[in-house]
C-alpha atoms as a PDB file:
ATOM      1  CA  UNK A   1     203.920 -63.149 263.525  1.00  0.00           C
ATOM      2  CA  UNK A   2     201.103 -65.045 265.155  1.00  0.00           C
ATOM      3  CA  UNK A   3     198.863 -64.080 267.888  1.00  0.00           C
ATOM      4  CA  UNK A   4     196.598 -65.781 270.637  1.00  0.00           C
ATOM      5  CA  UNK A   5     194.343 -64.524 272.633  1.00  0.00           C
ATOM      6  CA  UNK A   6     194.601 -64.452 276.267  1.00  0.00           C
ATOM      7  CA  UNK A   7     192.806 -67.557 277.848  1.00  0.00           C
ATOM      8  CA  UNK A   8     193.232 -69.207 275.070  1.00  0.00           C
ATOM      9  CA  UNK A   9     196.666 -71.713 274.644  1.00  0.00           C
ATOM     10  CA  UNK A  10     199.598 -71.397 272.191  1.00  0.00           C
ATOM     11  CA  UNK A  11     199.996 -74.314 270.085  1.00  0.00           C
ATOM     12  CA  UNK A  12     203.859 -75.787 269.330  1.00  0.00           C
ATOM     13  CA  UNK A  13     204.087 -78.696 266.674  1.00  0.00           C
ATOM     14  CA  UNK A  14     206.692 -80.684 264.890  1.00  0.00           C
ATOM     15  CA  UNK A  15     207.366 -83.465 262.920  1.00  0.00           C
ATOM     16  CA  UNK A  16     208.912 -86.378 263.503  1.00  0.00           C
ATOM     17  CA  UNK A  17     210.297 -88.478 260.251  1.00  0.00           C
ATOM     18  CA  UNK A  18     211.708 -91.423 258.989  1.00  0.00           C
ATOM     19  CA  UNK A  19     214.396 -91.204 256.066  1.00  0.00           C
ATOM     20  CA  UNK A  20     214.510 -94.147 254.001  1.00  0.00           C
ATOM     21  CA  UNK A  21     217.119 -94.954 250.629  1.00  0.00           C
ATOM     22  CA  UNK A  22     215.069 -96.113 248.045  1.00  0.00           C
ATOM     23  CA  UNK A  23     217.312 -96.907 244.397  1.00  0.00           C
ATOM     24  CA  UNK A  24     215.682 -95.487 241.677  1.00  0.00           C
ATOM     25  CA  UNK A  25     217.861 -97.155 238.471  1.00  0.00           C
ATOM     26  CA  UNK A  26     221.658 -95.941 238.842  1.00  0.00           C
ATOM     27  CA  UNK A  27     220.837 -93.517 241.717  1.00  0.00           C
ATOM     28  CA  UNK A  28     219.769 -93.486 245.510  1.00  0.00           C
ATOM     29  CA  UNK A  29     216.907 -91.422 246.352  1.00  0.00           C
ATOM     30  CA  UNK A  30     216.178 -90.098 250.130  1.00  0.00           C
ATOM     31  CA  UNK A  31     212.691 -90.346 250.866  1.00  0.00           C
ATOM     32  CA  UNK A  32     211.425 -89.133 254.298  1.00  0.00           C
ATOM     33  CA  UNK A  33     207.597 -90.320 255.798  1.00  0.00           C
ATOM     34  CA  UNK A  34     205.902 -88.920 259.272  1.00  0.00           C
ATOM     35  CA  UNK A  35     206.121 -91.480 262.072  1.00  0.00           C
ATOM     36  CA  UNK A  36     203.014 -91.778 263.707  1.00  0.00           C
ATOM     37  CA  UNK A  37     201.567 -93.455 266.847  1.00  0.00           C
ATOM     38  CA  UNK A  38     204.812 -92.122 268.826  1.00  0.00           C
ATOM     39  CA  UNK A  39     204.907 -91.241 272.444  1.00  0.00           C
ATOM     40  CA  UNK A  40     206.174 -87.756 272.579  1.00  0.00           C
ATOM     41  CA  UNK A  41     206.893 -86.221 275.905  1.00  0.00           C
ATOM     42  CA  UNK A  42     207.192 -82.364 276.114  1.00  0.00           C
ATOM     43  CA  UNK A  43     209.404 -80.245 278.425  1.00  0.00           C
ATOM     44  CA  UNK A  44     208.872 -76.543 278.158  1.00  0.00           C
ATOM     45  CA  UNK A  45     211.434 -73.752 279.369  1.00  0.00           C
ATOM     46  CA  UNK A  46     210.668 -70.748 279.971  1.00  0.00           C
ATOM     47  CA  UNK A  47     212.812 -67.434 279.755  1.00  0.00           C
ATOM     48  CA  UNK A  48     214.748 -68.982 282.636  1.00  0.00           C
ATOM     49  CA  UNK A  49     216.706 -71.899 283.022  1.00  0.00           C
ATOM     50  CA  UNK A  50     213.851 -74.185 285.171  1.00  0.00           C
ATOM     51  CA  UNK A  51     210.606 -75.591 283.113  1.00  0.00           C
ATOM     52  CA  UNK A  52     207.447 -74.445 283.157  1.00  0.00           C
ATOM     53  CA  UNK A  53     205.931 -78.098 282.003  1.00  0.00           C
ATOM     54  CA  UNK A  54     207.279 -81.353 282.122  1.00  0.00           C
ATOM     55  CA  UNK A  55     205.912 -84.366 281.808  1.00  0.00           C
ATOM     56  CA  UNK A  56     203.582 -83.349 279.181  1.00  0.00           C
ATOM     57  CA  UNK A  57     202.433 -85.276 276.541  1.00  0.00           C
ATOM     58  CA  UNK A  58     201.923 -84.062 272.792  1.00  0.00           C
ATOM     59  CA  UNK A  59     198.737 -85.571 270.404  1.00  0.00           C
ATOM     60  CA  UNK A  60     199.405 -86.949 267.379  1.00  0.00           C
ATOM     61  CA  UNK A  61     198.060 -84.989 264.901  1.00  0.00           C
ATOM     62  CA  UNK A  62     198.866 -87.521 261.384  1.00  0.00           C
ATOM     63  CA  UNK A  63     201.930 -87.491 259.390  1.00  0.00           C
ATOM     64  CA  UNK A  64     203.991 -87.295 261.791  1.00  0.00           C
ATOM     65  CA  UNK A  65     203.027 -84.154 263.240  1.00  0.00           C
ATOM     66  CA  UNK A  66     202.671 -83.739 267.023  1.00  0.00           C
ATOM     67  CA  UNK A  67     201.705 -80.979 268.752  1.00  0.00           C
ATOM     68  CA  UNK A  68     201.524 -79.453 272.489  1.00  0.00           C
ATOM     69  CA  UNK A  69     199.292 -76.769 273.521  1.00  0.00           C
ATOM     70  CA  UNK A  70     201.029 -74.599 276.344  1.00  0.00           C
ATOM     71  CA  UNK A  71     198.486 -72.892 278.604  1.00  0.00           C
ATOM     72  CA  UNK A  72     198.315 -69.446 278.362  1.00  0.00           C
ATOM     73  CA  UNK A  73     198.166 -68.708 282.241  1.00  0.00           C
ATOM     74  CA  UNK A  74     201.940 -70.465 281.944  1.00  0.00           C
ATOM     75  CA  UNK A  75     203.481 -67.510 279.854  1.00  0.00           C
ATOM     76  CA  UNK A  76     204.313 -65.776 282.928  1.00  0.00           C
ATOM     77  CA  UNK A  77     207.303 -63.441 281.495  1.00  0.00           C
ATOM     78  CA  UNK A  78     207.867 -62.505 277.739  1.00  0.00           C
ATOM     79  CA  UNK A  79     210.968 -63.517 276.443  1.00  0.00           C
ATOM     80  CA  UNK A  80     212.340 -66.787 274.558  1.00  0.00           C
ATOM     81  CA  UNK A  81     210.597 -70.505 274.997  1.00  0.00           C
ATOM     82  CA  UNK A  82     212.303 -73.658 274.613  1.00  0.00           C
ATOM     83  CA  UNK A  83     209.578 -76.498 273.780  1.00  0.00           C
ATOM     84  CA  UNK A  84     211.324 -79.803 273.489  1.00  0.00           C
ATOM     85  CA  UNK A  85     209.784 -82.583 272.264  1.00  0.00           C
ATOM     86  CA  UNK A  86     210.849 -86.187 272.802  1.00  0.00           C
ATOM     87  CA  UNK A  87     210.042 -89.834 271.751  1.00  0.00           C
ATOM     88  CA  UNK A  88     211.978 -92.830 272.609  1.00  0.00           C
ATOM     89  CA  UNK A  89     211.012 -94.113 269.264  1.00  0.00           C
ATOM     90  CA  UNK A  90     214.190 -95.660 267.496  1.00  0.00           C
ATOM     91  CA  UNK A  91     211.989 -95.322 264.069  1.00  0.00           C
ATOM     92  CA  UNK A  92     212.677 -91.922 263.573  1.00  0.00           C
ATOM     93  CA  UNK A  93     215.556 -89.336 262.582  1.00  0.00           C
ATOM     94  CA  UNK A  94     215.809 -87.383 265.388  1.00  0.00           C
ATOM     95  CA  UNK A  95     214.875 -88.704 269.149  1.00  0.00           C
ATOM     96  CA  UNK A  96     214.567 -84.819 270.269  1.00  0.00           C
ATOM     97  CA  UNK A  97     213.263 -81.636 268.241  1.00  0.00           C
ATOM     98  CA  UNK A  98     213.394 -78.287 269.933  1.00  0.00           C
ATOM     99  CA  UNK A  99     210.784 -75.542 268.898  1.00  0.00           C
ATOM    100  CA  UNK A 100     212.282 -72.094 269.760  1.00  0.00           C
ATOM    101  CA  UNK A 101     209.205 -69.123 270.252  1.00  0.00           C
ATOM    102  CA  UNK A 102     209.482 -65.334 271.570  1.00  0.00           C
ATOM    103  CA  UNK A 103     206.038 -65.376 273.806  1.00  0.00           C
ATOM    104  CA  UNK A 104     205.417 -61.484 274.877  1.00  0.00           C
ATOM    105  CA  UNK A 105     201.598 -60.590 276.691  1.00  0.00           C
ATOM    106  CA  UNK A 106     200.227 -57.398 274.405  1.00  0.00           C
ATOM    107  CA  UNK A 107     197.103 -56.458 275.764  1.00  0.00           C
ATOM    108  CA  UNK A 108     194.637 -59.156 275.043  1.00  0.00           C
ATOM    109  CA  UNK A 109     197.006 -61.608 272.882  1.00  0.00           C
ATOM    110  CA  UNK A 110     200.124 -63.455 273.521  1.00  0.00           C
ATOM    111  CA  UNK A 111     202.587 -62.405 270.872  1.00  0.00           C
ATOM    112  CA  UNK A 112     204.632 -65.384 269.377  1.00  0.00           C
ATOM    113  CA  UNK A 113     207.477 -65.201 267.317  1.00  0.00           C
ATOM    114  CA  UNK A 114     208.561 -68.530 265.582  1.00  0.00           C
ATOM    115  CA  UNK A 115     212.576 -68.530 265.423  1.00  0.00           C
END
């Protein structure tokens, strides 16, 4: 379980890769590498079916991680976040990866479950 303090935003990252075949002798070996210098756009849903955030923009953070911090004055209602980011980037495995979070207010902190 992680926690953030009110005021302060929750952070959401993932990676975007690049799976290459590389032979090694008789064999193929999968090798995957972080794609950076993307343009990843981030939607976020909140416990309803209309977003909270579109348009957003996630920083690249190196090997291939981006990440989006969600303000904390957005987490209006606990319950389950969709954070989807996106990259037209035809480099990569996946176009789209979804980070799924339980958000609850507790006081002072922002509860967040990673699913």
């Amino acid at each position: 379980m992680r926690y953030a303090v009110i005021g302060s935003p929750v952070a959401f990252t993932a990676r975007f890769v690049e799976t290459t075949l590389v032979p090694v002798g008789s064999v193929v070996r999968m090798v995957r590498s972080g794609v950076t210098g993307l343009s990843v756009g981030v939607t976020v849903y909140g416990p309803g079916t209309e977003p909270v955030v579109t348009g957003a923009v996630a920083t690249d953070k190196g090997n291939g991680l981006y990440e989006y911090r969600l303000s904390e004055s957005l987490v209006t209602a606990s319950g389950y976040y969709r954070v989807v980011l996106a990259t037209t980037g035809t480099n990569v495995d996946y176009q789209s990866v979804v980070v799924l979070v339980y958000l609850a207010k507790l006081g002072n902190k922002i509860e967040a479950r990673y699913v």
